[in-house]
N, C-alpha and C. Protein backbone atom coordinates (compact mmCIF):
# COMPACT_ATOMS: atom_id res chain seq x y z
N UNK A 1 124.79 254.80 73.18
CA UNK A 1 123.97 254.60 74.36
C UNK A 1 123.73 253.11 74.59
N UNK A 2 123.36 252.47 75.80
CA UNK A 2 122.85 251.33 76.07
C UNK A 2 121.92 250.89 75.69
N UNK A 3 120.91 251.44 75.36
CA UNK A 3 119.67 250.99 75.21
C UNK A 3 119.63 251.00 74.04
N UNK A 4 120.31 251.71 73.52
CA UNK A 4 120.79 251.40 71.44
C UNK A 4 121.02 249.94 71.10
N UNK A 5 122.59 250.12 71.97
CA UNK A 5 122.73 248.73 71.77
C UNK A 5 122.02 247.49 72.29
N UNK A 6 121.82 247.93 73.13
CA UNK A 6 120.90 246.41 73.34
C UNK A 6 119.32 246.45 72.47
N UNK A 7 119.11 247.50 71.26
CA UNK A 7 117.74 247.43 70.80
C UNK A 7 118.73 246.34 69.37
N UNK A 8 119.76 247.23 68.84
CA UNK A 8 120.44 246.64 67.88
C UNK A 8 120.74 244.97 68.33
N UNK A 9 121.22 244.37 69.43
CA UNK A 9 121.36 242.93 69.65
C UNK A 9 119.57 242.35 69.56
N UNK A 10 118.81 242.91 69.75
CA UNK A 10 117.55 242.14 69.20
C UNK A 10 116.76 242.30 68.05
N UNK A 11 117.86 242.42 66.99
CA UNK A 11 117.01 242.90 65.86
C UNK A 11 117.38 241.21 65.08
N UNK A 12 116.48 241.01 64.37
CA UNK A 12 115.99 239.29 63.75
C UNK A 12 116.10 239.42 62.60
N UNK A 13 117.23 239.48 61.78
CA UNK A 13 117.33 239.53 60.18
C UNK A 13 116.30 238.65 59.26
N UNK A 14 116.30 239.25 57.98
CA UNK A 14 115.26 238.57 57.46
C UNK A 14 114.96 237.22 56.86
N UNK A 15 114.30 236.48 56.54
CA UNK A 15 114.07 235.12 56.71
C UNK A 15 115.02 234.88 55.43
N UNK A 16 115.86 233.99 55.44
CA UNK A 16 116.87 233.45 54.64
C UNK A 16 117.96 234.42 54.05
N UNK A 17 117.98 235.74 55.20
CA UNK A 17 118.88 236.87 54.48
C UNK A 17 118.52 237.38 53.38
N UNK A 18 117.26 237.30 52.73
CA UNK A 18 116.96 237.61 51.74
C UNK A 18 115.42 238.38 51.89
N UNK A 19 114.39 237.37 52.18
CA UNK A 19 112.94 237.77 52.00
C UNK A 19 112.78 238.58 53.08
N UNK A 20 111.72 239.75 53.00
CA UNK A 20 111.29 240.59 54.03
C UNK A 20 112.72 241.73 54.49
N UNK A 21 112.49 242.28 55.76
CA UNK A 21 112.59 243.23 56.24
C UNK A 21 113.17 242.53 57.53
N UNK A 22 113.96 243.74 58.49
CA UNK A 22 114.66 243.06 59.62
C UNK A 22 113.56 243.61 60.54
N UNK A 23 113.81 242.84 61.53
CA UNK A 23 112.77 243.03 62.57
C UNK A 23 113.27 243.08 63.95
N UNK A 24 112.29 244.23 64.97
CA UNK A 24 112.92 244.17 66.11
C UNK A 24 112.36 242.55 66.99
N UNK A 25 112.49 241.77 67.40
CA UNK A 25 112.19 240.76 68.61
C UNK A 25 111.73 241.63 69.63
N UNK A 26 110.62 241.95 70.29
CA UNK A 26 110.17 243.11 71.20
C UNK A 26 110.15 242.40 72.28
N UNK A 27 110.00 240.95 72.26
CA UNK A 27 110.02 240.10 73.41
C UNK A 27 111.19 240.03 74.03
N UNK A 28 112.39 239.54 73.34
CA UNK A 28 113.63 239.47 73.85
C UNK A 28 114.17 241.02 74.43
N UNK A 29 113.88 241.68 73.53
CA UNK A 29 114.28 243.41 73.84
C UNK A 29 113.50 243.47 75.77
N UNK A 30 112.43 243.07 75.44
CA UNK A 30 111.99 243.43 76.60
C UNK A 30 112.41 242.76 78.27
N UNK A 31 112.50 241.59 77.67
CA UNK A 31 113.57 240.83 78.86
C UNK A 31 114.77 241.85 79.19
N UNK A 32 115.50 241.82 77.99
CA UNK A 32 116.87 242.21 77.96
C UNK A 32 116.57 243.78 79.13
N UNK A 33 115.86 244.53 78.56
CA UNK A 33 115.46 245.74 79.21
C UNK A 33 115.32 245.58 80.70
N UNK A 34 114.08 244.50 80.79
CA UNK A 34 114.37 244.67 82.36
C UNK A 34 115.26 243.77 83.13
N UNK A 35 116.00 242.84 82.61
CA UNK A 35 116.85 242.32 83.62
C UNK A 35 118.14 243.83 83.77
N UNK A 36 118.40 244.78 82.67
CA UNK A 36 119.15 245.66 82.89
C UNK A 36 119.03 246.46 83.88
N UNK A 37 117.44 246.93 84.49
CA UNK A 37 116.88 247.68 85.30
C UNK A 37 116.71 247.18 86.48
N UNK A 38 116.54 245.42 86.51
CA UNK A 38 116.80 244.57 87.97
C UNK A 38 118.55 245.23 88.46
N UNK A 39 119.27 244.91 87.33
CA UNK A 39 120.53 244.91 88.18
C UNK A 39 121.21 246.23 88.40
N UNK A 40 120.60 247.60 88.15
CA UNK A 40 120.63 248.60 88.90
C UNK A 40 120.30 248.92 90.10
């Protein structure tokens, strides 16, 4: 699906590839989201 992939392109690996956990960017996701929905 689309919206998969574009959740997977804003995910923020963890700090030095090592410490913590991956994380979604909810900010960028959310751009990304609606410029997809502008250009429908």
């Amino acid at each position: 699906m689309e919206v998969t992939k574009i959740v997977i392109e804003n995910i923020d690996p963890p700090l030095l590839g090592v410490f913590g956990t991956s994380k979604v960017n909810v900010l960028k996701l959310n751009l990304s989201l609606d410029s997809k929905t502008k250009e429908i």
